[in-house]
PDB file of N, CA and C in Angstrom:
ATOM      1  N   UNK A   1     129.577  45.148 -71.386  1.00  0.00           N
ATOM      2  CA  UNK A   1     129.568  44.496 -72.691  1.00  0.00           C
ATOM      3  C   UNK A   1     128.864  45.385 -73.713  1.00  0.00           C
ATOM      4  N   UNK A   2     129.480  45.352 -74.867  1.00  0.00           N
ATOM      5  CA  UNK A   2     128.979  46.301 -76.044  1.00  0.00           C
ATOM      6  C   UNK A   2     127.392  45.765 -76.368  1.00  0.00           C
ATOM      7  N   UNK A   3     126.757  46.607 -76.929  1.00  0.00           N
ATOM      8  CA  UNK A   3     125.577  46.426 -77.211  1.00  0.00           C
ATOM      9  C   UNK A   3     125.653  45.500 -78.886  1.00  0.00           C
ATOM     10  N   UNK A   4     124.969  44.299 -79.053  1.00  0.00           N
ATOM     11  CA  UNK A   4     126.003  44.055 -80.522  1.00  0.00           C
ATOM     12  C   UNK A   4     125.537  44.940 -81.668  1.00  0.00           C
ATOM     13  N   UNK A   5     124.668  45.401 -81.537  1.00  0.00           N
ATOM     14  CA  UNK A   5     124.343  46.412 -82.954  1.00  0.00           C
ATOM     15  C   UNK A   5     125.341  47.368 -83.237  1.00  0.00           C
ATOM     16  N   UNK A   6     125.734  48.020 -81.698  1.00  0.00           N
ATOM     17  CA  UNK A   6     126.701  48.944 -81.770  1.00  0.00           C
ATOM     18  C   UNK A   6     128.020  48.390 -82.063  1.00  0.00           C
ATOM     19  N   UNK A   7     128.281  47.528 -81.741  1.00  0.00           N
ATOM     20  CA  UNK A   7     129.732  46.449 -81.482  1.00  0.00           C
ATOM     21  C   UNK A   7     129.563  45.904 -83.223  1.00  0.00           C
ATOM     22  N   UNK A   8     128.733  45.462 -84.039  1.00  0.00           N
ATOM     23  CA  UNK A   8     129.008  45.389 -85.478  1.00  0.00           C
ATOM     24  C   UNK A   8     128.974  46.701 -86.016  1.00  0.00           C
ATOM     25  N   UNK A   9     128.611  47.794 -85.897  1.00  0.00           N
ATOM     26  CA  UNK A   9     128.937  48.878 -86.521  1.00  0.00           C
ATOM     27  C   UNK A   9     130.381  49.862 -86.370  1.00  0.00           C
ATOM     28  N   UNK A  10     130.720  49.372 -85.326  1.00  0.00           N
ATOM     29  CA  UNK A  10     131.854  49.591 -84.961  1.00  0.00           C
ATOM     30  C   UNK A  10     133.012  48.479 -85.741  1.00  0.00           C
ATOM     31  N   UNK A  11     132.715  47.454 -85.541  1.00  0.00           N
ATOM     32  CA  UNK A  11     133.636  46.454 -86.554  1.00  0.00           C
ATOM     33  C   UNK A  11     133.586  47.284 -87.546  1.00  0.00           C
ATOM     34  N   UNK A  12     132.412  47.732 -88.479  1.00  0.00           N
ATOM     35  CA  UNK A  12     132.064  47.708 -90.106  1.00  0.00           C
ATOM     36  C   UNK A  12     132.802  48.959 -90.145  1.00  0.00           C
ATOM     37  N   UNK A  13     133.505  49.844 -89.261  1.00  0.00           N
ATOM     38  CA  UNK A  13     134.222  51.076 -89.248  1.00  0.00           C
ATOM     39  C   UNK A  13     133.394  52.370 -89.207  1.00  0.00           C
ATOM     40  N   UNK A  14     132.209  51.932 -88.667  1.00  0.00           N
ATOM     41  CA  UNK A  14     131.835  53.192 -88.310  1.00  0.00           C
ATOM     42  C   UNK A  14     132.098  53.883 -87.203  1.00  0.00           C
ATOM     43  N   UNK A  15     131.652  55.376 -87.511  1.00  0.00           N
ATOM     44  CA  UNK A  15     132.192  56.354 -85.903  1.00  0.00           C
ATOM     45  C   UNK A  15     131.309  55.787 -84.724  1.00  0.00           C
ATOM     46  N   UNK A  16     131.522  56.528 -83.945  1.00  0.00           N
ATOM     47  CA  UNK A  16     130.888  56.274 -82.449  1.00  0.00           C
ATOM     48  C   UNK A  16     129.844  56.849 -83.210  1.00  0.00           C
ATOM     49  N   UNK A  17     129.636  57.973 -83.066  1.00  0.00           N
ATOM     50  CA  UNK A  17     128.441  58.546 -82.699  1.00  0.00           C
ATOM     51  C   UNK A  17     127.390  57.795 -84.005  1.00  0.00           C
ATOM     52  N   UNK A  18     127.773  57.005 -85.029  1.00  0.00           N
ATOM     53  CA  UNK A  18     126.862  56.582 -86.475  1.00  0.00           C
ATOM     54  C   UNK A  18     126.261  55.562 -85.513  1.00  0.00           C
ATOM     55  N   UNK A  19     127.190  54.757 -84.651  1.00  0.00           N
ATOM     56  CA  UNK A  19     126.937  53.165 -83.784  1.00  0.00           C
ATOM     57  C   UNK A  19     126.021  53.327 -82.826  1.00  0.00           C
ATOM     58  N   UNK A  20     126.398  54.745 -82.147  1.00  0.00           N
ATOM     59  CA  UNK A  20     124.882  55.205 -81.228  1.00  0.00           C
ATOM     60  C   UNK A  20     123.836  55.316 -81.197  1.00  0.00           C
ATOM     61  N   UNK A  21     124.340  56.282 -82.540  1.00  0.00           N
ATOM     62  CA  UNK A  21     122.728  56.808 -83.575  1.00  0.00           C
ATOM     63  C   UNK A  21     121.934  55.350 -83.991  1.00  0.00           C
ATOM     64  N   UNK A  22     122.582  54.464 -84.716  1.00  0.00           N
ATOM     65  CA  UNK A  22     121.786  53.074 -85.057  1.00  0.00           C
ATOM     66  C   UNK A  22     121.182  52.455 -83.915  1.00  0.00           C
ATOM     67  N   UNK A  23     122.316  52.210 -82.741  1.00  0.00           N
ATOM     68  CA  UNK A  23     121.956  51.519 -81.652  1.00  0.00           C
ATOM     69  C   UNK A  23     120.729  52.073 -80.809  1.00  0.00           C
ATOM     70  N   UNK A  24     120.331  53.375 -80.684  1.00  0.00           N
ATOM     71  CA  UNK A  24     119.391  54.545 -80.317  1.00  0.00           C
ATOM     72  C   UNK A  24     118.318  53.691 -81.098  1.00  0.00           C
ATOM     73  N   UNK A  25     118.346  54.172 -82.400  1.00  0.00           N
ATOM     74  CA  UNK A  25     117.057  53.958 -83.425  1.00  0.00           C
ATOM     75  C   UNK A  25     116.190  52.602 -82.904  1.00  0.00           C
ATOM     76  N   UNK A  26     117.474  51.304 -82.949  1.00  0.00           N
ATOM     77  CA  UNK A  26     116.806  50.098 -82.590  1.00  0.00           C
ATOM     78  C   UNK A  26     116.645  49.934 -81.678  1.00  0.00           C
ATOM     79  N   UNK A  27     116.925  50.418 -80.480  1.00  0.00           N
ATOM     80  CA  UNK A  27     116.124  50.216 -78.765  1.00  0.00           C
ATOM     81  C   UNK A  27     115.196  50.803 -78.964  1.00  0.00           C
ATOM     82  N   UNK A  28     114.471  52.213 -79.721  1.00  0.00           N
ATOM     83  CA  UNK A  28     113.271  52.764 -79.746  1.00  0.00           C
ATOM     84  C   UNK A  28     112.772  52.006 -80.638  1.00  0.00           C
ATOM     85  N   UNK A  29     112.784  51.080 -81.905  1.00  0.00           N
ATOM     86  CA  UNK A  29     112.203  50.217 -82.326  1.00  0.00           C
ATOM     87  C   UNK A  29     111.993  51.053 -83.594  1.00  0.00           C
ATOM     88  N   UNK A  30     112.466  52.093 -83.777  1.00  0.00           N
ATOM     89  CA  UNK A  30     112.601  52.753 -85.192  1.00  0.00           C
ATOM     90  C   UNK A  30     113.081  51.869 -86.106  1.00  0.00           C
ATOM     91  N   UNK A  31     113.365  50.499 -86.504  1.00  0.00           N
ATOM     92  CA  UNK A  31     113.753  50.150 -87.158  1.00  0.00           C
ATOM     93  C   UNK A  31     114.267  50.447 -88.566  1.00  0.00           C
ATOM     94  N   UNK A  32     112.739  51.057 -89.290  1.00  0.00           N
ATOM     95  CA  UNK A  32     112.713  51.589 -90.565  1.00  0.00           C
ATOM     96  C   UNK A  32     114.397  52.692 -90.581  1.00  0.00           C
ATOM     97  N   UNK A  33     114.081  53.562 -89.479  1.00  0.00           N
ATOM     98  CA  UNK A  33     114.936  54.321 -89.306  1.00  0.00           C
ATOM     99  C   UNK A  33     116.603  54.153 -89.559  1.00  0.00           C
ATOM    100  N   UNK A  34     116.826  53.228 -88.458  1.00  0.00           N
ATOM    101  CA  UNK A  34     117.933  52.351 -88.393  1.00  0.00           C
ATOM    102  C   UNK A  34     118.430  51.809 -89.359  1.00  0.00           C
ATOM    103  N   UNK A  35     117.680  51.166 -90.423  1.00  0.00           N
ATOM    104  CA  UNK A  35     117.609  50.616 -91.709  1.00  0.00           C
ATOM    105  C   UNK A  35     118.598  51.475 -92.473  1.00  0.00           C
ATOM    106  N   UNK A  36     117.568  52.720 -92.657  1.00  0.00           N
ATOM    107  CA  UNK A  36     117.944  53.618 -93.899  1.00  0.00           C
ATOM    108  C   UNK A  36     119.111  54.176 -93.492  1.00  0.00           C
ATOM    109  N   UNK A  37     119.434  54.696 -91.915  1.00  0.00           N
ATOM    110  CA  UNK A  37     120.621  55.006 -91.305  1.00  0.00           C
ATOM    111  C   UNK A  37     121.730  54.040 -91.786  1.00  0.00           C
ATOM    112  N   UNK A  38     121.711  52.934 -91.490  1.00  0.00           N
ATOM    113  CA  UNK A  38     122.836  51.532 -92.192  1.00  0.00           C
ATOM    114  C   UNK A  38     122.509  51.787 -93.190  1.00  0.00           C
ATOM    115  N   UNK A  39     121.525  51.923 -94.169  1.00  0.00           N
ATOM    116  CA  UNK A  39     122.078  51.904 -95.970  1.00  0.00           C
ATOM    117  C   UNK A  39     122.920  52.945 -96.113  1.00  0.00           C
ATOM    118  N   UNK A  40     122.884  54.047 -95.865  1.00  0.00           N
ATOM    119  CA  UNK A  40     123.375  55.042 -95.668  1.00  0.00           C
ATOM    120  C   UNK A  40     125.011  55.287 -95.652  1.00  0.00           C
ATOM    121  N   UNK A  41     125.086  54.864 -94.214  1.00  0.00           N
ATOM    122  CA  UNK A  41     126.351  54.763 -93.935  1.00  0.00           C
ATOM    123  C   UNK A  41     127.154  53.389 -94.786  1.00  0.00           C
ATOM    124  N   UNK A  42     126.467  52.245 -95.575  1.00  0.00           N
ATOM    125  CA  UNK A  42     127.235  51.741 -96.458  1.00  0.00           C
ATOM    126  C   UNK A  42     127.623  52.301 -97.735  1.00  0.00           C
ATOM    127  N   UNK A  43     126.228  52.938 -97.830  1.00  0.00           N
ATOM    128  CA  UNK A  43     126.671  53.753 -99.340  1.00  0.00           C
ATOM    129  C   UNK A  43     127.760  54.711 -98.782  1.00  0.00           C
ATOM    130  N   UNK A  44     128.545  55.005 -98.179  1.00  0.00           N
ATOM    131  CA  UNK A  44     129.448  56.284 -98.268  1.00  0.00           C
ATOM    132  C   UNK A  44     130.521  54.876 -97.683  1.00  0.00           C
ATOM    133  N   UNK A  45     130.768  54.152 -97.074  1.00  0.00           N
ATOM    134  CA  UNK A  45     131.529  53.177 -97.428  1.00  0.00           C
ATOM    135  C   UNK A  45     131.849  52.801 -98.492  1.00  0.00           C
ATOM    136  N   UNK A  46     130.797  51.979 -99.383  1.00  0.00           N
ATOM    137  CA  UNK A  46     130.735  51.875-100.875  1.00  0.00           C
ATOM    138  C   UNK A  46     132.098  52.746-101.872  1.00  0.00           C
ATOM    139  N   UNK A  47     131.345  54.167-101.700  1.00  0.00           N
ATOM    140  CA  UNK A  47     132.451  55.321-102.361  1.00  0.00           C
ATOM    141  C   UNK A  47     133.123  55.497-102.066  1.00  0.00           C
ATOM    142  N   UNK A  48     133.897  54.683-100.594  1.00  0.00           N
ATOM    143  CA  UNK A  48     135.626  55.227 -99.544  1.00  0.00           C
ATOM    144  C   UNK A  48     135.899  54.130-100.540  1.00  0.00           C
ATOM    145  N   UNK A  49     135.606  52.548-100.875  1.00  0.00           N
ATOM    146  CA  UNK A  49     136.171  51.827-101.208  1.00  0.00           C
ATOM    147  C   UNK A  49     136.169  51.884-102.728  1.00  0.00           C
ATOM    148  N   UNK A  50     135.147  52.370-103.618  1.00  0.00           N
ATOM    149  CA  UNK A  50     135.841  52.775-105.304  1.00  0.00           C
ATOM    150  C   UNK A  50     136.596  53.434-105.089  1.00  0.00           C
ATOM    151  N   UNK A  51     136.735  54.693-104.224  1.00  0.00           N
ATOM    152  CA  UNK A  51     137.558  55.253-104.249  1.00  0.00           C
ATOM    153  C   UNK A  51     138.773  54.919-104.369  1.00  0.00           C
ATOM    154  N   UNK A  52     139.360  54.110-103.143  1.00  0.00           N
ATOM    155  CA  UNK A  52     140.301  53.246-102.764  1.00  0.00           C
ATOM    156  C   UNK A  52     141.156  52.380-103.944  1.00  0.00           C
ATOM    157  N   UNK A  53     139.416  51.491-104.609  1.00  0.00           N
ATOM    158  CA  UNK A  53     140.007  50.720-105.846  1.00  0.00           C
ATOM    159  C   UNK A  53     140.814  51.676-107.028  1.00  0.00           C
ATOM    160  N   UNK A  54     139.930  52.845-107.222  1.00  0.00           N
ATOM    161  CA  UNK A  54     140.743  53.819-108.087  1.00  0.00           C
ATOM    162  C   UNK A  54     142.102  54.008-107.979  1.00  0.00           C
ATOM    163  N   UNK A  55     142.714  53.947-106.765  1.00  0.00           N
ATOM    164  CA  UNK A  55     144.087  54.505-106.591  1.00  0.00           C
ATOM    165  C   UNK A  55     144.620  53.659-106.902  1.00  0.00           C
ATOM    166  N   UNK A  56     144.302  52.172-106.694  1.00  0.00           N
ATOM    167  CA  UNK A  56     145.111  50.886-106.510  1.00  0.00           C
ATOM    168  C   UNK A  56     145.027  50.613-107.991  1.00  0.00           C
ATOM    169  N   UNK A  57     144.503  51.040-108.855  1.00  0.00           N
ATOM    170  CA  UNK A  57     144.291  50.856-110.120  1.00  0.00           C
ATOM    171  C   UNK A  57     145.092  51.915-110.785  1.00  0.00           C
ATOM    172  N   UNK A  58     145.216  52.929-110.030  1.00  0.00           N
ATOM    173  CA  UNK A  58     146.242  53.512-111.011  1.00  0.00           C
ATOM    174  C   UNK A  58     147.858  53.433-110.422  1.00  0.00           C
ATOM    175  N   UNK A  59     148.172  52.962-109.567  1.00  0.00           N
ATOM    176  CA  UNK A  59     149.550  52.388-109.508  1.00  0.00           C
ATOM    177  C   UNK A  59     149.583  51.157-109.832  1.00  0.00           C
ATOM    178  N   UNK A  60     148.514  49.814-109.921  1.00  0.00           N
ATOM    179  CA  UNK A  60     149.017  48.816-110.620  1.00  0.00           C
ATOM    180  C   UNK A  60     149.029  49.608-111.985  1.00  0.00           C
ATOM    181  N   UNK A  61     148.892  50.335-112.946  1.00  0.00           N
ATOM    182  CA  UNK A  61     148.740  50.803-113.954  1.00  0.00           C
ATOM    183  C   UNK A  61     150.770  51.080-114.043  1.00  0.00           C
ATOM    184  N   UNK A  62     150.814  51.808-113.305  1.00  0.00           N
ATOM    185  CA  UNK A  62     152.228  52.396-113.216  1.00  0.00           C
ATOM    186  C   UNK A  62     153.150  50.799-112.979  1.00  0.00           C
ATOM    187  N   UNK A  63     152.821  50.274-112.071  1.00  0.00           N
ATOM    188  CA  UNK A  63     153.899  49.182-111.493  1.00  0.00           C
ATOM    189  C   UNK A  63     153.569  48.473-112.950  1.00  0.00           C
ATOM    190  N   UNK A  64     153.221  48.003-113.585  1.00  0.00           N
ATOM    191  CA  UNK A  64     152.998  47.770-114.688  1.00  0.00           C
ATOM    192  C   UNK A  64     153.795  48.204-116.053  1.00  0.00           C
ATOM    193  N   UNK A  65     153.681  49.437-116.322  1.00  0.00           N
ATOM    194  CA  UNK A  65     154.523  50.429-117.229  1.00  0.00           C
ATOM    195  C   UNK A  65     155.956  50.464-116.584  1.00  0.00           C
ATOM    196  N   UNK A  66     155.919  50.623-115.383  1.00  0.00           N
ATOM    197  CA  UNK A  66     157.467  50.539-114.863  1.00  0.00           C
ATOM    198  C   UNK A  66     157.856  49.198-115.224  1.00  0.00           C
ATOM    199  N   UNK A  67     157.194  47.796-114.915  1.00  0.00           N
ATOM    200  CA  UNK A  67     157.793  46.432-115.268  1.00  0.00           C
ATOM    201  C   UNK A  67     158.215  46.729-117.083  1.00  0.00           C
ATOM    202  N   UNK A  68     157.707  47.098-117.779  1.00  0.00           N
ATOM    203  CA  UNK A  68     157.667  47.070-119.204  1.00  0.00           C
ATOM    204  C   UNK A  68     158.612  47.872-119.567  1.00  0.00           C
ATOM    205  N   UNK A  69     158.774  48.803-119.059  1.00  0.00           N
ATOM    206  CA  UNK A  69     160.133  49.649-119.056  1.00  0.00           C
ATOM    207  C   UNK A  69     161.672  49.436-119.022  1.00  0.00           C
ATOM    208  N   UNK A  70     161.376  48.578-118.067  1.00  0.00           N
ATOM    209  CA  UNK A  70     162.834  47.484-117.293  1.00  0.00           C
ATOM    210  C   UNK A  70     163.212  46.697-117.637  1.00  0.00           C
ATOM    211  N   UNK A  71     161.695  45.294-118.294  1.00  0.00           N
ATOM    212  CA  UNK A  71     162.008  44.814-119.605  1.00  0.00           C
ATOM    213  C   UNK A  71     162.864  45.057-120.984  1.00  0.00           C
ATOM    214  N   UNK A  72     162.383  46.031-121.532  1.00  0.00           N
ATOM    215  CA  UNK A  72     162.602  46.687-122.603  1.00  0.00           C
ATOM    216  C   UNK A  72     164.001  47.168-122.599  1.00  0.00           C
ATOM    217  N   UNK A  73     164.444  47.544-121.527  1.00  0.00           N
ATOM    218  CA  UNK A  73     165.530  48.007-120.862  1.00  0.00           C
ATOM    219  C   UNK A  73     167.067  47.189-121.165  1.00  0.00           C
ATOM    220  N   UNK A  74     166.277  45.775-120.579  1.00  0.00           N
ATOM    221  CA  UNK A  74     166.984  44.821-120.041  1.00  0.00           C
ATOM    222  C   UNK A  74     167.247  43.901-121.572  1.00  0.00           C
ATOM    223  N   UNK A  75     166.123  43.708-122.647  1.00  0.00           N
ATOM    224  CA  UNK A  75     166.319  43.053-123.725  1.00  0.00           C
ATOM    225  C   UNK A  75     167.174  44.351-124.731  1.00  0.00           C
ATOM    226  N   UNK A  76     167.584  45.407-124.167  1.00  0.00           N
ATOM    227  CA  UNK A  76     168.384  46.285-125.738  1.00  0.00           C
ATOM    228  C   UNK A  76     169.450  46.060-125.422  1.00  0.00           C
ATOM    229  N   UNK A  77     170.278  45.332-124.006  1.00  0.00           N
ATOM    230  CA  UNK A  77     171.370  45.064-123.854  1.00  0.00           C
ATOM    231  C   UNK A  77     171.814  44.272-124.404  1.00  0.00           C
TER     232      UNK A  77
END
């Protein structure tokens, strides 16, 4: 059975070796450690997902201009 520290970091999409490294920290009781390790690895989550939003923001941008296009299209007939 997974260890659950490791087994939620693994859900949250982290690598093996980030889930080890955390799971390591908190059996030695580094907590503090562990901590800043998880802020860490959310903040670079954080920036996969603006990232992410960015793209999705610029094709609703397009799917958008394309609808208005087709419109426009469709009323000169």
């Amino acid at each position: 059975m997974l260890n659950p520290v490791k087994n939620n970091m693994l859900d949250a999409g982290c690598s093996e070796e980030s889930a080890v490294m955390v799971e390591r920290l908190c059996s030695e009781g580094r907590l503090d450690d562990a901590l800043h390790q998880m802020k860490v690895i959310r903040c670079d989550l954080m920036e996969e997902l603006h990232h992410s939003q960015r793209k999705v923001d610029c094709l609703d941008h397009l799917i958008r201009q394309t609808e208005k296009e087709i419109k426009s299209t469709t009323e000169r007939r």
